[in-house]
Protein backbone atom coordinates (compact mmCIF):
# COMPACT_ATOMS: atom_id res chain seq x y z
CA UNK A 1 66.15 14.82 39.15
CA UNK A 2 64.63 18.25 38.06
CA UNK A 3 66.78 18.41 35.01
CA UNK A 4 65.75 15.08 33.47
CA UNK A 5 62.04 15.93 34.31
CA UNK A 6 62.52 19.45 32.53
CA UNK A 7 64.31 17.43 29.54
CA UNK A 8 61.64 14.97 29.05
CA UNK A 9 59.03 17.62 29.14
CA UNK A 10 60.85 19.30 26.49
CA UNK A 11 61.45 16.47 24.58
CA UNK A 12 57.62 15.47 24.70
CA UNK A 13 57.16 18.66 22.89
CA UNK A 14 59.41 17.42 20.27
CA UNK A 15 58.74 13.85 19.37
CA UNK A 16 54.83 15.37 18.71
CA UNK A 17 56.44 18.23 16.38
CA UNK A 18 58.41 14.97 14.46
CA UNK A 19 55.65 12.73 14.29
CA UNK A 20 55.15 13.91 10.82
CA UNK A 21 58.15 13.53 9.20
CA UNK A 22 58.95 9.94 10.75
CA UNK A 23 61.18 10.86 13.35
CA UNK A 24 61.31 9.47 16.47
CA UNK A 25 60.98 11.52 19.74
CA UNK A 26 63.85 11.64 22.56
CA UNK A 27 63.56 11.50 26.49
CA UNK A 28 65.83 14.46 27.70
CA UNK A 29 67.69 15.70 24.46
CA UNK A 30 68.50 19.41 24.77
CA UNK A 31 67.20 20.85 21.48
CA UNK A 32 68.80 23.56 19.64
CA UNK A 33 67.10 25.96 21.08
CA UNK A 34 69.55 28.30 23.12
CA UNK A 35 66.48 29.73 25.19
CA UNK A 36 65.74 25.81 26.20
CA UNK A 37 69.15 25.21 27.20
CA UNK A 38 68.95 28.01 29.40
CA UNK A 39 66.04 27.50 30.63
CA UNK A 40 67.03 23.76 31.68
CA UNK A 41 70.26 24.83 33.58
CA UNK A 42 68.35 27.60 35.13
CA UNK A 43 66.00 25.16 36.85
CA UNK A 44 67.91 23.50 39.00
CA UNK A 45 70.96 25.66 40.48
CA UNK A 46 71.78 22.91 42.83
CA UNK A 47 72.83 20.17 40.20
CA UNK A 48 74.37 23.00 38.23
CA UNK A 49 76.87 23.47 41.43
CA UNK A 50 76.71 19.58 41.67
CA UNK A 51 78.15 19.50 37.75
CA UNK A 52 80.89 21.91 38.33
CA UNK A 53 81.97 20.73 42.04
CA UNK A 54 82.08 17.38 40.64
CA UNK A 55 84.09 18.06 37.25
CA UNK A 56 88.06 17.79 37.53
CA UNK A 57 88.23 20.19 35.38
CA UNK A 58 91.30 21.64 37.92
CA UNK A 59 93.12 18.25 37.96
CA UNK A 60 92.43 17.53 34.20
CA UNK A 61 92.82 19.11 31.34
CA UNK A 62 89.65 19.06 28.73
CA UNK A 63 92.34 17.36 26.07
CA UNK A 64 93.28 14.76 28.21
CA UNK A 65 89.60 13.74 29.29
CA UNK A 66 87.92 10.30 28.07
CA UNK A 67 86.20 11.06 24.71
CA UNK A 68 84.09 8.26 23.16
CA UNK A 69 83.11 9.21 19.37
CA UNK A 70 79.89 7.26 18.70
CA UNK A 71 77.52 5.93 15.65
CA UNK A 72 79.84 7.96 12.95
CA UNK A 73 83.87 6.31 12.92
CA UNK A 74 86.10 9.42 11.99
CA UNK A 75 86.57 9.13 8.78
CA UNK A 76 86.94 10.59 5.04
CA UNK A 77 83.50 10.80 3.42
CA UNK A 78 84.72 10.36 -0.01
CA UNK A 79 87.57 7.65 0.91
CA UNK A 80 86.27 5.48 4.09
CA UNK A 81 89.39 6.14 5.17
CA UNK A 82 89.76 6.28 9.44
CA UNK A 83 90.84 9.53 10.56
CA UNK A 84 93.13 7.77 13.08
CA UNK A 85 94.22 11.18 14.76
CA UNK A 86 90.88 11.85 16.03
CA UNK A 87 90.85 8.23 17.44
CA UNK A 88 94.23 8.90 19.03
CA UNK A 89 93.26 12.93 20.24
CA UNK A 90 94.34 11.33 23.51
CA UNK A 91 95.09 7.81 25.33
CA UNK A 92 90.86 7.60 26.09
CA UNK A 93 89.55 8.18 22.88
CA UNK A 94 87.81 5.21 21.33
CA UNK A 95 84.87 4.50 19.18
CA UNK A 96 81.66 2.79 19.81
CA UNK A 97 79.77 1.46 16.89
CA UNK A 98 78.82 -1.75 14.81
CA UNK A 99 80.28 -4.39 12.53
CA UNK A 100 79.16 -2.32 9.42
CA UNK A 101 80.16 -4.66 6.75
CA UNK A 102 78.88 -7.92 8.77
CA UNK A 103 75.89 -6.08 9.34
CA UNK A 104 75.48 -4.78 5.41
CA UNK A 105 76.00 -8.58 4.03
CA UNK A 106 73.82 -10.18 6.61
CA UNK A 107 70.90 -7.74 5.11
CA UNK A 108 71.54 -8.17 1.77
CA UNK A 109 71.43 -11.94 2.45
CA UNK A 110 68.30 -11.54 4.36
CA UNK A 111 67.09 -9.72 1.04
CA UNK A 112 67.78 -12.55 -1.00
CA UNK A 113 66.67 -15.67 0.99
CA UNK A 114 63.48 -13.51 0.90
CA UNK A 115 63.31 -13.71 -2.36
CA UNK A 116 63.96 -17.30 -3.00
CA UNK A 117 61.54 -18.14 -0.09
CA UNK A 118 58.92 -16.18 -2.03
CA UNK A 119 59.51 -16.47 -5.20
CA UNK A 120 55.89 -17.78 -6.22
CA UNK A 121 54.49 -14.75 -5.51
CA UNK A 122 57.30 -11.89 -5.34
CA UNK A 123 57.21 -11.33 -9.32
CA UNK A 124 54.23 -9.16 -8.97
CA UNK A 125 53.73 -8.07 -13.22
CA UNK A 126 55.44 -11.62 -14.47
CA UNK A 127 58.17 -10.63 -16.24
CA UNK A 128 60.68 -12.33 -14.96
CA UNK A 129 62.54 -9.00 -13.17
CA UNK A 130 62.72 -8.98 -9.87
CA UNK A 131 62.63 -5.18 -9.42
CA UNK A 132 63.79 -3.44 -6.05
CA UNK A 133 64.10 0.23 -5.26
CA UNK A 134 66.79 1.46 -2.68
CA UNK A 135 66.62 4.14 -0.39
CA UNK A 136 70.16 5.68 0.44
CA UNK A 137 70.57 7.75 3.84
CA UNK A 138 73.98 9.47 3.37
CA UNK A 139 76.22 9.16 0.62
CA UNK A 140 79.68 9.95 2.14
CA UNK A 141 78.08 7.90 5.77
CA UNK A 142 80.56 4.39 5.85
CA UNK A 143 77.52 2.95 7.39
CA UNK A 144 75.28 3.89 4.53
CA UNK A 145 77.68 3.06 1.70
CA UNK A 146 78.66 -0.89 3.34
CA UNK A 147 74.52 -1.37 3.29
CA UNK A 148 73.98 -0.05 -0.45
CA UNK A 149 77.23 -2.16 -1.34
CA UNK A 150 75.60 -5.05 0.84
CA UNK A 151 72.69 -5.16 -0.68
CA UNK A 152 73.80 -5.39 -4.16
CA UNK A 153 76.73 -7.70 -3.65
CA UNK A 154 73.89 -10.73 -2.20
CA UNK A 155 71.41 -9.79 -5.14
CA UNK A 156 74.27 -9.81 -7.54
CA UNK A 157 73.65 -6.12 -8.81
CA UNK A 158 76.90 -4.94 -7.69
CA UNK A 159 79.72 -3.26 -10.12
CA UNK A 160 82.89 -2.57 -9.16
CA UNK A 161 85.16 0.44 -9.30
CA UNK A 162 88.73 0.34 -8.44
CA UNK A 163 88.09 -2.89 -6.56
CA UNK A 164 85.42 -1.90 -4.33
CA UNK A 165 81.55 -1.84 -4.76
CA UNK A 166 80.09 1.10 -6.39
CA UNK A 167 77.66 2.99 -3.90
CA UNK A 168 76.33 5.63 -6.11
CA UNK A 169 73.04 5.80 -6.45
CA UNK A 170 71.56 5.03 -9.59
CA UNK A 171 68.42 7.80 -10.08
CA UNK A 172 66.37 5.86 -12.13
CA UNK A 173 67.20 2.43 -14.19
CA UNK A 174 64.13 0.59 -15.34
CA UNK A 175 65.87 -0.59 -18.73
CA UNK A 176 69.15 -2.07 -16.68
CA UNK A 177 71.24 0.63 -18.30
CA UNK A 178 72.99 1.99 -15.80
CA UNK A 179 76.88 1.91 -15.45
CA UNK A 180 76.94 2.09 -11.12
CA UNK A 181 75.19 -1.07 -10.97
CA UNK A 182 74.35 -4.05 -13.11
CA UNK A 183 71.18 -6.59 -13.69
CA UNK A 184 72.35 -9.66 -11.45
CA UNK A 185 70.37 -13.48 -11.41
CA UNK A 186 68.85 -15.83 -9.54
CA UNK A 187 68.56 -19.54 -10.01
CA UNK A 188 65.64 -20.53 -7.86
CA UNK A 189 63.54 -24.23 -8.76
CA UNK A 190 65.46 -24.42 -11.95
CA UNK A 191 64.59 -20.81 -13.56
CA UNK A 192 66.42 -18.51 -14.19
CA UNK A 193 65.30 -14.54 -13.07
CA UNK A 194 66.91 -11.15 -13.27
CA UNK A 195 67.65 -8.69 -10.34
CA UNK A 196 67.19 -5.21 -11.51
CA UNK A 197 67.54 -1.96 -9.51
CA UNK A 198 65.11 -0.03 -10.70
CA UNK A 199 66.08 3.05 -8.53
CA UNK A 200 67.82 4.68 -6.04
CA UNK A 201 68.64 7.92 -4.06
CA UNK A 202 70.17 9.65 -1.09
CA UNK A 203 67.62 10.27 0.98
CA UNK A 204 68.67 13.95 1.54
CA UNK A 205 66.34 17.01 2.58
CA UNK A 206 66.54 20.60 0.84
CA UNK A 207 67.93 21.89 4.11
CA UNK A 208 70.84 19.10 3.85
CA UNK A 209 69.43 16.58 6.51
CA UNK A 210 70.27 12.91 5.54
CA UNK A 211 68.86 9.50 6.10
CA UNK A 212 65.74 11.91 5.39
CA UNK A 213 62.76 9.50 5.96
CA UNK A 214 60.21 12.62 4.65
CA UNK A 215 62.33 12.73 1.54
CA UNK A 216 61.93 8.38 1.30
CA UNK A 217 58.35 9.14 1.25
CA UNK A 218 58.10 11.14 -0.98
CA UNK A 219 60.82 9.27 -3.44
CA UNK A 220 58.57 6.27 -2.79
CA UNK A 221 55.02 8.04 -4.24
CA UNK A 222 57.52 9.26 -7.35
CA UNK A 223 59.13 5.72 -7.89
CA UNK A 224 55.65 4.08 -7.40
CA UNK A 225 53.72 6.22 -10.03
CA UNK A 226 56.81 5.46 -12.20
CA UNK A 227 57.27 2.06 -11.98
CA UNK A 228 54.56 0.35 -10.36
CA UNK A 229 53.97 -3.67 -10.81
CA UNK A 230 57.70 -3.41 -11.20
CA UNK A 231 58.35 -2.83 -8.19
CA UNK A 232 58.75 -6.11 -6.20
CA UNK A 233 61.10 -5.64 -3.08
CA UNK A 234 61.71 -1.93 -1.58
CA UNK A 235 65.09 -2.19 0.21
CA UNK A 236 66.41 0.88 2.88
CA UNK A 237 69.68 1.83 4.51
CA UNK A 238 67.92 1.99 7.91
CA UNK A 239 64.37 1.63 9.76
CA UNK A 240 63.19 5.15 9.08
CA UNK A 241 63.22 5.76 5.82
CA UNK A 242 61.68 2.05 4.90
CA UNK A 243 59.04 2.56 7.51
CA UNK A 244 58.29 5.93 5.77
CA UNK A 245 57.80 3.45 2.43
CA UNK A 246 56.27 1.11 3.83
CA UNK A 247 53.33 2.97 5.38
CA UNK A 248 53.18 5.59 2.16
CA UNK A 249 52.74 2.76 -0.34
CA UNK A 250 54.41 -0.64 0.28
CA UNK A 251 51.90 -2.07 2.80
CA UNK A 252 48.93 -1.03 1.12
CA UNK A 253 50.37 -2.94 -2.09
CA UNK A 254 51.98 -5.91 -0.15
CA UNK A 255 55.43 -5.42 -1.01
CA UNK A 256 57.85 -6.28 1.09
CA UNK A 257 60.06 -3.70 2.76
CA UNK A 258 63.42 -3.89 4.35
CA UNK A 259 65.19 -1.92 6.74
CA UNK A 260 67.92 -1.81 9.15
CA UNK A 261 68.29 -0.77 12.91
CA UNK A 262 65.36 -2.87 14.32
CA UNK A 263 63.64 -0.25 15.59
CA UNK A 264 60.08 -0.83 17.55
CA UNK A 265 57.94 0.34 15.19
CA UNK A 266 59.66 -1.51 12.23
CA UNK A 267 60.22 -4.72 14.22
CA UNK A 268 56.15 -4.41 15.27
CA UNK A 269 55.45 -3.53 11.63
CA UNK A 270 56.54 -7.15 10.26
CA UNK A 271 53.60 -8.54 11.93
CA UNK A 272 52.13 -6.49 8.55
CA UNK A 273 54.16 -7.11 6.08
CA UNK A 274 57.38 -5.48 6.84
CA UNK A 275 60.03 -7.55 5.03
CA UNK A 276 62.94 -7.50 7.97
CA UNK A 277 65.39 -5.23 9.55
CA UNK A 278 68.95 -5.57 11.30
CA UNK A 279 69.58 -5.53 15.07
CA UNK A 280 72.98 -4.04 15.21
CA UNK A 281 72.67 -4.75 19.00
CA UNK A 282 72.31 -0.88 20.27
CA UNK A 283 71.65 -2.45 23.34
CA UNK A 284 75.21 -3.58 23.50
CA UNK A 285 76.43 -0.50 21.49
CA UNK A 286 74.76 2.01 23.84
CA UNK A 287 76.20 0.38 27.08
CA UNK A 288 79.83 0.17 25.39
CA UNK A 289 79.41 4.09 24.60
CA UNK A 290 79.35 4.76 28.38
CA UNK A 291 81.11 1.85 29.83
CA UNK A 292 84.50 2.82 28.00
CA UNK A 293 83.92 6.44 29.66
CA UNK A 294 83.29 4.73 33.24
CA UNK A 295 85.92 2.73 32.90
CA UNK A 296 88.49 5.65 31.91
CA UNK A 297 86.88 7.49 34.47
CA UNK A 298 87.69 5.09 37.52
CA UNK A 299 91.23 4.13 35.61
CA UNK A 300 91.11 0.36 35.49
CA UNK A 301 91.59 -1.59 32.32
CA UNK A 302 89.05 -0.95 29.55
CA UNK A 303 88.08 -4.00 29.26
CA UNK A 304 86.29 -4.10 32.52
CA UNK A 305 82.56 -4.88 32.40
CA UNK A 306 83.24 -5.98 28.94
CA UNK A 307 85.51 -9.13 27.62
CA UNK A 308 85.67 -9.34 31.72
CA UNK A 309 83.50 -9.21 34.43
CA UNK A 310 83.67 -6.48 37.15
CA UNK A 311 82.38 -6.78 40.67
CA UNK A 312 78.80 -6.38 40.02
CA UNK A 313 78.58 -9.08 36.90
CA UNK A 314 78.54 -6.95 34.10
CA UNK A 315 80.42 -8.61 31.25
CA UNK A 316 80.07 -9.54 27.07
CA UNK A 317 80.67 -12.58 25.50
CA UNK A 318 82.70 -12.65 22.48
CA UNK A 319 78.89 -13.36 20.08
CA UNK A 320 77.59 -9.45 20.29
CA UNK A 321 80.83 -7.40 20.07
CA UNK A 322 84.49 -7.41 18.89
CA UNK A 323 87.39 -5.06 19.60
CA UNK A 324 89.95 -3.67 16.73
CA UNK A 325 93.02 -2.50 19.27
CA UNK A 326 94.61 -0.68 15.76
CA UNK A 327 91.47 1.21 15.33
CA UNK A 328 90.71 1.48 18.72
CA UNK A 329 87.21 0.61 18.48
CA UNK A 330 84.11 -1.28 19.55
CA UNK A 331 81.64 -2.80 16.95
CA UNK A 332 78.45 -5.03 18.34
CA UNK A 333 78.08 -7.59 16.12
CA UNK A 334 74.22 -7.84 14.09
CA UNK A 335 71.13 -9.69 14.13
CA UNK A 336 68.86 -10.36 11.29
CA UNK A 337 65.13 -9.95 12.49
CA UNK A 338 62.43 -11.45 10.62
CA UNK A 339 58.97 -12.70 10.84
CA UNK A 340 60.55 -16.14 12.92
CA UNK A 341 62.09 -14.36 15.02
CA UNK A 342 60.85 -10.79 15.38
CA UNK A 343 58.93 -11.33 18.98
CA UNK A 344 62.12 -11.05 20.71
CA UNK A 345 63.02 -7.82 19.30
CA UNK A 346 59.56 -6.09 19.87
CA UNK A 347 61.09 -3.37 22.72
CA UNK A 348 64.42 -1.61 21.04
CA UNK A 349 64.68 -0.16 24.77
CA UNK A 350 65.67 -2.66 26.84
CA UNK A 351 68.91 -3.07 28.51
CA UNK A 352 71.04 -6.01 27.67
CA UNK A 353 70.53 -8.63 30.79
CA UNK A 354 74.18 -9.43 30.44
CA UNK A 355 75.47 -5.81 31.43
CA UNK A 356 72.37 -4.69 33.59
CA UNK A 357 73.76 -4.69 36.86
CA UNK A 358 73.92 -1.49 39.18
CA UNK A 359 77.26 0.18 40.02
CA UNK A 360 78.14 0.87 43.82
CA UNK A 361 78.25 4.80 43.74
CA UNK A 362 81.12 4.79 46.37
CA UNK A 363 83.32 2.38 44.48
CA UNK A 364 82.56 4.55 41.32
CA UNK A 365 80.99 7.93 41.98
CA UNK A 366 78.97 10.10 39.70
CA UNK A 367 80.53 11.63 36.99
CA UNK A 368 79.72 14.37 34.68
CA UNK A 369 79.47 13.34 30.86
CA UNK A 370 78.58 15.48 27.52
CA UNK A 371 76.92 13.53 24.79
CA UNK A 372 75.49 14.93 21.56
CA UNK A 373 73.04 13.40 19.34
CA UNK A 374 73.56 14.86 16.01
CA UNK A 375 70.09 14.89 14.90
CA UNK A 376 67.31 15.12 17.22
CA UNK A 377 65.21 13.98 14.68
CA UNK A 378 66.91 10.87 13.50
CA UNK A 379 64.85 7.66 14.71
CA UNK A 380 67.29 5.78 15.64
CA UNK A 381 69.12 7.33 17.82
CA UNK A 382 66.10 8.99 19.35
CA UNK A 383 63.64 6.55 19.63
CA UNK A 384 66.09 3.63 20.41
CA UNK A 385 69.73 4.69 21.08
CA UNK A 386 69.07 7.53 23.42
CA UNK A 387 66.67 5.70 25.62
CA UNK A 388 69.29 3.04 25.99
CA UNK A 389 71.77 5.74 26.99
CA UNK A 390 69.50 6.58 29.34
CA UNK A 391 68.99 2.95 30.85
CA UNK A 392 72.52 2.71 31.21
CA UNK A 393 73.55 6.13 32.70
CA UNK A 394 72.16 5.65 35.95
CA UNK A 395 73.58 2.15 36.08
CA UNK A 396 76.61 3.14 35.39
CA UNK A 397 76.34 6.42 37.89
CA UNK A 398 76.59 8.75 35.14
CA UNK A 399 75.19 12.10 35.19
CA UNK A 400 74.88 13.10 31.01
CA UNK A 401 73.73 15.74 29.43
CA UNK A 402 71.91 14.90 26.52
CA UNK A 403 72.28 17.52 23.52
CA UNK A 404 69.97 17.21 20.48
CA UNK A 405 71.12 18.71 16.93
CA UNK A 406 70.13 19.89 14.04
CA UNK A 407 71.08 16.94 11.58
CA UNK A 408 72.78 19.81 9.28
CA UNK A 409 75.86 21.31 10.82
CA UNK A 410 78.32 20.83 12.89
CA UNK A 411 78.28 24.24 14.52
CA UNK A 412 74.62 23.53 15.80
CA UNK A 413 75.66 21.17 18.39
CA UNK A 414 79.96 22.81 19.09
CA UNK A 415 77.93 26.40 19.83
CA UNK A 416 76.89 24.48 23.11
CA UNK A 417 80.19 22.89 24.42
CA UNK A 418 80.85 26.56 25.27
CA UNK A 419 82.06 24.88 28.88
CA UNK A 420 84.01 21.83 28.16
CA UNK A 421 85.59 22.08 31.30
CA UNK A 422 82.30 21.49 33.60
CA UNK A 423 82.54 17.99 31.96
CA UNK A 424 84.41 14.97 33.27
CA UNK A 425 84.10 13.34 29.91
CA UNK A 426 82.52 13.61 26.04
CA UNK A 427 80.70 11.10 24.03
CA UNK A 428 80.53 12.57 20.19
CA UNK A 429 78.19 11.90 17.52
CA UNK A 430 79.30 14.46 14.50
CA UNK A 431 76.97 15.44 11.96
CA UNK A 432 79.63 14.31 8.82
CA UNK A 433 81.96 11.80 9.59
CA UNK A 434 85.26 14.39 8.61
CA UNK A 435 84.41 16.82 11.50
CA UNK A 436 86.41 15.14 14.05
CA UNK A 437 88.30 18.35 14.88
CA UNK A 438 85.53 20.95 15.30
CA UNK A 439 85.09 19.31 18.63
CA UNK A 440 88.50 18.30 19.06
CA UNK A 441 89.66 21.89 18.74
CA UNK A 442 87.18 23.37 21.31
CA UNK A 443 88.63 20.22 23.92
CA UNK A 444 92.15 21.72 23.26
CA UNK A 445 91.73 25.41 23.83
């Protein structure tokens, strides 16, 4: 269609201007730019009168339309705690993400059999230390704080405060005095070796941008001229930010890197040293984002095309995703990928064969869906989420509109759900986790 061609035009322009700071390009993202927007409706009048004759936005009222929230849970920053109005705004609201503490513990153990694996040749100076930095992407992010508290639980650096993991960064800690975290060992072939965190930081950009992988570049060149030889593992809250490490300084001086998100270039990049990184299945998550609309849409039971097969074959086994009915969401479960098994992970992109069977369009016709990414420039859910989104639309005979924001504020990406009502549905990914009803509000005007 003319609007998808426009969009990946567009978006061509963009993943060149990101290149960079490490972010990853999208296919048909609508950027911020209002003149863009505009431009991009303006194209193609027909599928604009398509959108609005096919909305029910005179049967249905914008509050009462499926809403998926995606890739940030409503929550409180500060607490973790669910914001269980926003996943109740209406009897099809869910969210679609991923097991974030199975994920967290599965790197931090991925971490540490690293470790033990290597440990002939992973104390790089001799002391005894085995030094790591962290990078942090987003401090009051549940996804971010389960990975810092991961990876310190498994290397036994972890301190507790009123019975949970501290996930404060610790700036900088070479002599192990730091009170958020605490020098941990290892027993490995009978001796004895301390786990130190040397450092650690959110990953945030003077204009407020988190999971910053710039800013984890240019922590990485401070930490290295710092630390040096005692620096043996360099450890990341996702793919971005340790691929921005690992090609400013890790590679060059061997040191193994870790991420999370299994994005292509990471997943290619253990091939060079690249410690590992988590699959948390976006295949699966990405297909669960829009099935739950689809299925809302058509008004059969949710769990159609997912715990149970519908007419084409479309269905998930109980291995890559669970379902919390209290919380009323959907978490893919993760995958560890490392240098035995990263081959099969090499394209982020491709649909899950499970769930890649075509829709009839009469049985269920095309529908109009909003979707926001709240960061355009985030690599994850440009270079890997989005493109599944777009896989899966057209299977699923779902006409979205792809919005790109800023990564800083909320009112960015709410100034262009001006027209809820053109919309047969909403999938929402907010910029902080508490914002739940700046969109919620504009759905119930």
């Amino acid at each position: 269609m003319k609007r998808k061609l426009l969009s990946l035009t567009l978006a061509a322009v963009l993943a060149l201007s990101l290149t960079a700071c490490g972010g990853g390009g999208s296919d048909t993202t609508t950027t911020d730019s209002t003149d863009a927007a505009t431009t991009e409706e303006s194209t193609d009048a027909a599928e604009t009168t398509e959108t609005t004759e096919t909305a029910d936005s005179g049967e249905v009222a914008n509050a009462d339309k499926p809403l998926v929230w995606f890739n940030r849970q409503p929550s409180n920053s500060s607490t973790g705690e669910l914001d269980m109005t926003a996943l109740n705004f209406n009897e099809n609201t869910y969210y679609v993400g991923f097991d974030a503490n199975q994920g967290a513990e599965l790197q931090g153990t991925m971490i540490r059999d690293y470790i033990e694996a290597n440990i002939d040749t992973i104390d790089r100076n001799g002391d005894g230390v085995i030094g790591y930095v962290l990078a942090v992407g987003d401090i009051g992010h549940n996804d971010s704080i389960a990975r810092t508290r991961g990876v310190r639980s498994a290397l036994g650096t972890a301190v507790e405060v009123d019975g949970a993991i501290d996930s404060t960064p610790v700036g900088a800690n070479t002599d192990g005095s730091s009170t958020h975290v605490q020098d941990g060992t290892l027993e490995i072939n009978g001796t004895t070796y301390t786990v130190r965190e040397l450092a650690s930081q959110e990953m945030k950009n003077s204009a407020g941008a988190t999971w910053d992988a710039a800013t984890a570049g240019n922590a990485i060149s401070t930490w290295s001229a710092s630390f040096g030889d005692q620096i043996d593992i360099v450890a990341s809250n996702n793919d971005g930010m340790g691929m921005a490490m690992f090609n400013g300084w890790s590679k060059a001086e061997g040191v193994p890197t870790f991420g999370y998100d299994a994005n292509s270039d990471a997943v290619a990049a253990i091939a060079e040293g690249y410690g590992g990184t988590i699959s948390q299945h976006a295949d699966v998550q990405a297909y669960l984002t829009l099935r739950v609309l689809r299925n809302a849409l058509d008004g059969v039971d949710i769990d159609t095309g997912i715990g149970t097969a519908d007419e084409a074959g479309n269905v998930l086994t109980p291995d890559v995703f669970t379902y919390n009915e209290e919380q009323r969401s959907y978490y893919a479960l993760n995958v560890a990928v490392t240098a035995e098994n990263y081959e099969d992970f090499l394209d982020s992109t491709v649909v899950y064969a499970p769930v890649s069977n075509q829709l009839d369009a009469e049985t269920h016709p095309t529908k109009n869906v909003w979707l926001n990414i709240y960061n355009a420039a985030d690599n994850f859910l440009s270079a890997t989420y989005q493109p599944l989104l777009q896989n899966y639309d057209d299977l699923l005979n779902l006409n979205v509109e792809y919005i790109g924001g800023d990564g800083q504020t909320e009112s960015n990406i709410t100034n262009r759900l001006g027209n809820p009502s053109q919309y047969d549905a909403f999938a929402i990914n907010m910029v902080k986790t508490d914002n739940a009803a700046s969109y919620t509000s504009l759905l119930s005007q």
